[in-house]
N, C-alpha and C. Protein backbone atom coordinates (compact mmCIF):
# COMPACT_ATOMS: atom_id res chain seq x y z
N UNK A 1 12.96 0.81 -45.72
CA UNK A 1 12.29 1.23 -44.50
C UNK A 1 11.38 2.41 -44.86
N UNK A 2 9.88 2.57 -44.38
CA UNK A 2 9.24 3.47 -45.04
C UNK A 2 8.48 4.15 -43.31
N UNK A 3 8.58 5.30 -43.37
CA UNK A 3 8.31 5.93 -42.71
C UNK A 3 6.79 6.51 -42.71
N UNK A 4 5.87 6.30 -41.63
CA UNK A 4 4.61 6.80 -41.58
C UNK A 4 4.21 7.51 -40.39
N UNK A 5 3.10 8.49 -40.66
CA UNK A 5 2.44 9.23 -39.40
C UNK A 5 1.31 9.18 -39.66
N UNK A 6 0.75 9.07 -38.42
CA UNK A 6 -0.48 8.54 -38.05
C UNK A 6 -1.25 9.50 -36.99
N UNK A 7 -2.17 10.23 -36.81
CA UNK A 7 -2.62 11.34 -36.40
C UNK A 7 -3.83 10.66 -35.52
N UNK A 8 -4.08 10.82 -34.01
CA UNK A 8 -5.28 9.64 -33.24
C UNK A 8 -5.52 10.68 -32.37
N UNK A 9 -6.93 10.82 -32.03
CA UNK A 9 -7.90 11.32 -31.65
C UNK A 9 -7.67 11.18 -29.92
N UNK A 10 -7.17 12.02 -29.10
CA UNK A 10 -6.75 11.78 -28.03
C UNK A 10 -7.44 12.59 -26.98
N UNK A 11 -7.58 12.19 -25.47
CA UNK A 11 -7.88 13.45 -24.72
C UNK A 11 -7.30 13.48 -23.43
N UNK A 12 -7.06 14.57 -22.30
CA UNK A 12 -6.39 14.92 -21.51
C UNK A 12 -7.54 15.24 -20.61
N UNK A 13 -7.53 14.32 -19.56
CA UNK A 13 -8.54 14.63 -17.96
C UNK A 13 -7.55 14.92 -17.20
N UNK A 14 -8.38 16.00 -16.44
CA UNK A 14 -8.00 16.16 -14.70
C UNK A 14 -8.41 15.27 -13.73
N UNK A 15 -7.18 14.46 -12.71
CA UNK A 15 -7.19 13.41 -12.43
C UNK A 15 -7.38 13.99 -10.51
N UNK A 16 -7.41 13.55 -9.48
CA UNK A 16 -7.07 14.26 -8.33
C UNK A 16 -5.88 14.29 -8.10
N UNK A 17 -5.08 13.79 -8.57
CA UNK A 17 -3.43 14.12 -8.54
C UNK A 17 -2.76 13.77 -9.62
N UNK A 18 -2.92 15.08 -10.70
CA UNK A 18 -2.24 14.78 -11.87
C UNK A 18 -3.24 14.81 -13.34
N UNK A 19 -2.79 13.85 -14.14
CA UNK A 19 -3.50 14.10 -15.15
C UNK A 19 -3.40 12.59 -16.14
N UNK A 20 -4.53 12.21 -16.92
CA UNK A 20 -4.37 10.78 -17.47
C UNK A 20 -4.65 11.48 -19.09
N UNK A 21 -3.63 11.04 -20.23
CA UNK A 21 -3.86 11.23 -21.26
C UNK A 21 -4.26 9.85 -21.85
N UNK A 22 -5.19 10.25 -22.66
CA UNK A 22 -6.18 8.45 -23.31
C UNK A 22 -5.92 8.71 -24.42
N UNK A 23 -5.35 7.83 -25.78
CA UNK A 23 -5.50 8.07 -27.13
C UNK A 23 -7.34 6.83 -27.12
N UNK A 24 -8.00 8.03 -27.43
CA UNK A 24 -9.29 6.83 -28.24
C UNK A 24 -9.44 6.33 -29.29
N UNK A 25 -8.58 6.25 -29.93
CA UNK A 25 -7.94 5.37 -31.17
C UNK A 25 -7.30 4.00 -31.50
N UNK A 26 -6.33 3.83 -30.23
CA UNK A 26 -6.22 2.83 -29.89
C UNK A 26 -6.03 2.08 -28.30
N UNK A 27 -7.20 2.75 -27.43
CA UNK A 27 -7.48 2.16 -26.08
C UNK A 27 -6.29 2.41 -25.28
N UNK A 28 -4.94 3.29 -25.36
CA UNK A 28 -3.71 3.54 -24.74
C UNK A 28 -3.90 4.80 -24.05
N UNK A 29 -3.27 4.36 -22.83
CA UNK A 29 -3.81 5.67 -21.47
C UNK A 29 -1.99 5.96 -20.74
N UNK A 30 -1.87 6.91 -20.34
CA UNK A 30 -0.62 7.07 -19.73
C UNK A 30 -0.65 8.18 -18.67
N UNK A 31 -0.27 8.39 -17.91
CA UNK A 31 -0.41 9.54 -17.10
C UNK A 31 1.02 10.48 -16.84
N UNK A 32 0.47 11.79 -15.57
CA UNK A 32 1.81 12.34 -15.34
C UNK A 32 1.02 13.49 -14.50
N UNK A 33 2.20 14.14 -14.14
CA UNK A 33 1.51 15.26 -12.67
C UNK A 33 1.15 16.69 -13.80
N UNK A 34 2.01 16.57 -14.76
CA UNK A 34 1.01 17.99 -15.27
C UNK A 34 1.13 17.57 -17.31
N UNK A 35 -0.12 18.64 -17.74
CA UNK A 35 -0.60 17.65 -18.90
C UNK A 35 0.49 17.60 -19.96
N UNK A 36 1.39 18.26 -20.09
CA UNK A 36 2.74 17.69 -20.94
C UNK A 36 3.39 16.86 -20.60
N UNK A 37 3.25 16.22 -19.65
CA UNK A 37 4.16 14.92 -18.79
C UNK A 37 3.03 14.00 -19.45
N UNK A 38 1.77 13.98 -19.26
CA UNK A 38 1.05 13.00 -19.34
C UNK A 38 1.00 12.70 -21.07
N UNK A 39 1.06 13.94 -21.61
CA UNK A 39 1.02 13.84 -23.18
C UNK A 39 2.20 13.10 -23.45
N UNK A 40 2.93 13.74 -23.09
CA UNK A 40 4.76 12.89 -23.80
C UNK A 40 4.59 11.54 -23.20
N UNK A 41 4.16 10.83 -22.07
CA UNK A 41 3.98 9.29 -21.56
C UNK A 41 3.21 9.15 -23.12
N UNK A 42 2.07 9.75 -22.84
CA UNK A 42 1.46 8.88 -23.98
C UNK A 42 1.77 8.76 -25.61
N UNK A 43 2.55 9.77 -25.70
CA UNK A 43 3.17 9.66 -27.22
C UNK A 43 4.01 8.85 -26.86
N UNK A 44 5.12 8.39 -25.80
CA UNK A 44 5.95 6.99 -26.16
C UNK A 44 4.91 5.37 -26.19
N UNK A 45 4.03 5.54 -24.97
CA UNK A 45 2.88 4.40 -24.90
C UNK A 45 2.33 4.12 -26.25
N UNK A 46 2.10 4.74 -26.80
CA UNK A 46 1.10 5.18 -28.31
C UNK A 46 2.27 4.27 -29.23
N UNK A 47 3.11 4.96 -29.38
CA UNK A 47 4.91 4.19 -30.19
C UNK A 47 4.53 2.98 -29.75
N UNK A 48 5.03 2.89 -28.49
CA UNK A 48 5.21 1.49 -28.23
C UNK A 48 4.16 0.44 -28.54
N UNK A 49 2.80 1.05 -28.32
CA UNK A 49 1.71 0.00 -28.71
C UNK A 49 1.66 -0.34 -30.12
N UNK A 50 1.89 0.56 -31.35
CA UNK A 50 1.98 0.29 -32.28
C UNK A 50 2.86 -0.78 -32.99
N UNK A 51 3.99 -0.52 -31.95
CA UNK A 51 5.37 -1.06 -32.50
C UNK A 51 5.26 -2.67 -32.13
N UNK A 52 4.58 -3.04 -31.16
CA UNK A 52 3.95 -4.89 -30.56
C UNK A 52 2.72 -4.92 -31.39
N UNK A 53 1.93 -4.31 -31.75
CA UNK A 53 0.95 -4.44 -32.65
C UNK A 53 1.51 -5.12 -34.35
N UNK A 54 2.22 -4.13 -34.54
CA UNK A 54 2.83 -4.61 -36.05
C UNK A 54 3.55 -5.89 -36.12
N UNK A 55 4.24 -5.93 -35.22
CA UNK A 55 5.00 -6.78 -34.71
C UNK A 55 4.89 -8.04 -34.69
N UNK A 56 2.92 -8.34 -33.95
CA UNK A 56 2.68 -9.23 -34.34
C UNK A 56 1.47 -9.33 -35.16
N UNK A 57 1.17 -9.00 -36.04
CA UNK A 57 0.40 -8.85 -37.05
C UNK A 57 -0.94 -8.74 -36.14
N UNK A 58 -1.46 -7.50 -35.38
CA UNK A 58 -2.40 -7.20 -34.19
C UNK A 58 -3.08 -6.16 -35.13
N UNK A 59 -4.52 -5.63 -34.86
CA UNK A 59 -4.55 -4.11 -35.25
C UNK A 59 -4.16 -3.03 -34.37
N UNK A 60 -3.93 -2.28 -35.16
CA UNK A 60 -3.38 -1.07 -34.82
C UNK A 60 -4.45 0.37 -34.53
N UNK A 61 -5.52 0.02 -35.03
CA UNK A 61 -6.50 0.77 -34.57
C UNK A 61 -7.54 0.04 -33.89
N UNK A 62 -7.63 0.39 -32.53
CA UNK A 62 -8.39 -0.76 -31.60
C UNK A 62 -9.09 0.41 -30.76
N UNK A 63 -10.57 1.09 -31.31
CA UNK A 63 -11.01 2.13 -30.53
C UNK A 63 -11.33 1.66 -28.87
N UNK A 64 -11.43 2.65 -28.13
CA UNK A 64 -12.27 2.70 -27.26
C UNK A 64 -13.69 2.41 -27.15
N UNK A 65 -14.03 1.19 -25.91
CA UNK A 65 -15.31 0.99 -26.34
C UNK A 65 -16.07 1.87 -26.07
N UNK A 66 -17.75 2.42 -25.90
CA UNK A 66 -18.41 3.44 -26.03
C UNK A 66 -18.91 4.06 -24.72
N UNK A 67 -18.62 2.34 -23.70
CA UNK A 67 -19.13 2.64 -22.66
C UNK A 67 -17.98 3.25 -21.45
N UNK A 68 -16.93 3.14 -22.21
CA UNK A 68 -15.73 3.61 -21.72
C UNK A 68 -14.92 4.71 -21.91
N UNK A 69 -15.65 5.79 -22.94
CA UNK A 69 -15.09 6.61 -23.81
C UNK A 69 -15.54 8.33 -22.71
N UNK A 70 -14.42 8.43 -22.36
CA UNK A 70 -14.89 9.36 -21.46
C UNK A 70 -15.43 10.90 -22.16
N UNK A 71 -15.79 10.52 -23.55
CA UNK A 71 -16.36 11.70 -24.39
C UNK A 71 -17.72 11.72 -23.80
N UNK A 72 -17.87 10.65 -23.56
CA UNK A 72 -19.61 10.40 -23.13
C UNK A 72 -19.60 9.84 -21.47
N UNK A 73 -18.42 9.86 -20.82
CA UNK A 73 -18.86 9.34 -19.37
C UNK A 73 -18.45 10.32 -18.47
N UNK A 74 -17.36 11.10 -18.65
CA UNK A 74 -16.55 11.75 -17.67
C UNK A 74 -16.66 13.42 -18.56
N UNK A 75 -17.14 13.35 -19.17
CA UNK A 75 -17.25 15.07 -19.68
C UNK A 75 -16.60 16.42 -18.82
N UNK A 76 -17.00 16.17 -17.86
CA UNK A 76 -16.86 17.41 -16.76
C UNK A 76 -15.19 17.27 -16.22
N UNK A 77 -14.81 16.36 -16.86
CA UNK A 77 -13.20 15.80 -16.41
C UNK A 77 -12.05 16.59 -17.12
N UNK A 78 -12.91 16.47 -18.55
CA UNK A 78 -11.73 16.07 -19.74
C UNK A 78 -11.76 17.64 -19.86
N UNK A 79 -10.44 18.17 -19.82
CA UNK A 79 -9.00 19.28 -19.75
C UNK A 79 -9.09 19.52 -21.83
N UNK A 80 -8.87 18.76 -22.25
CA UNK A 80 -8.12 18.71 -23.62
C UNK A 80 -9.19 17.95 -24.29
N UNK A 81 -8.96 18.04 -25.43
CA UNK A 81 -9.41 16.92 -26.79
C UNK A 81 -8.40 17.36 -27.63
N UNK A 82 -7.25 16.26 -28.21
CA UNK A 82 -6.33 16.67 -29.40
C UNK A 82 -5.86 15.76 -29.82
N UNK A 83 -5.26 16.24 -31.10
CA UNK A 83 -4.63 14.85 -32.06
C UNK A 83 -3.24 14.64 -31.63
N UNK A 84 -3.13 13.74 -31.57
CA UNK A 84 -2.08 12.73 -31.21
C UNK A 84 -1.04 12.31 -32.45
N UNK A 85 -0.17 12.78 -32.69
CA UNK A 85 0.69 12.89 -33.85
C UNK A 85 1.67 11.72 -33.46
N UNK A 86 1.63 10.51 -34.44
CA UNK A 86 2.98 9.07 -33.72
C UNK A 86 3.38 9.22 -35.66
N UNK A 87 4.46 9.20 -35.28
CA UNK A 87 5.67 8.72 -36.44
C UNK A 87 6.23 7.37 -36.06
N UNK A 88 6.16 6.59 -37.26
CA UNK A 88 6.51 5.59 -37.01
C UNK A 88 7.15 4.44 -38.34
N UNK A 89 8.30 3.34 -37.87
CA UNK A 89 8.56 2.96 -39.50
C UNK A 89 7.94 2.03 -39.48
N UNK A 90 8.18 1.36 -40.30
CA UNK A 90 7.59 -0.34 -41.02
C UNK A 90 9.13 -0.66 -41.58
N UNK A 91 9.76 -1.69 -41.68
CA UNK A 91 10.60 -2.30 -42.11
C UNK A 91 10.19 -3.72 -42.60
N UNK A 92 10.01 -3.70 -43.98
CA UNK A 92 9.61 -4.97 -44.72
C UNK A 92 11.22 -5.93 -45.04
N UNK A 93 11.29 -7.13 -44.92
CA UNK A 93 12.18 -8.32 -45.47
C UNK A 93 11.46 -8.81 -46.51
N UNK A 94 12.09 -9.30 -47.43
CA UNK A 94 11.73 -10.13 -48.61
C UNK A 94 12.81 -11.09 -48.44
């Protein structure tokens, strides 16, 4: 079993009630009423997407498209820009 971390380019908007964390790395959004709720949703969302990705031989890096990337649409929104730290294993069979 080999253990990896993977570091994704994430950001944190102010929502009107609450807050939506987006990894733009791999298109995964999660929310919560204040931005450590919304961060920790999205570090399990982030896990979990990876973990059905590998799973079934999917990619794992699936950006945000450009016209959707609220770096360039919602500017006046976005609270945060930060890296997104997921640990995660791989378990190979032979």
């Amino acid at each position: 079993m080999e253990k990896s971390n993977i570091v994704l380019r994430s950001v944190l908007i102010k929502e009107n009630e609450g807050y939506t964390a987006l990894c733009l790395d791999t298109d995964v959004a999660s929310d919560g009423m204040t931005p450590n709720e919304a961060k920790a949703n999205l570090q399990e969302a982030v896990e979990l997407y990876i973990e059905a990705a590998v799973e079934n031989n999917l990619p794992v890096i699936r950006p945000i498209p450009k016209e959707d990337n609220p770096l360039f649409t919602k500017t006046a929104d976005i609270v945060e820009d930060f890296a997104l730290n997921v640990n995660f294993q791989i378990t190979t069979y032979v």
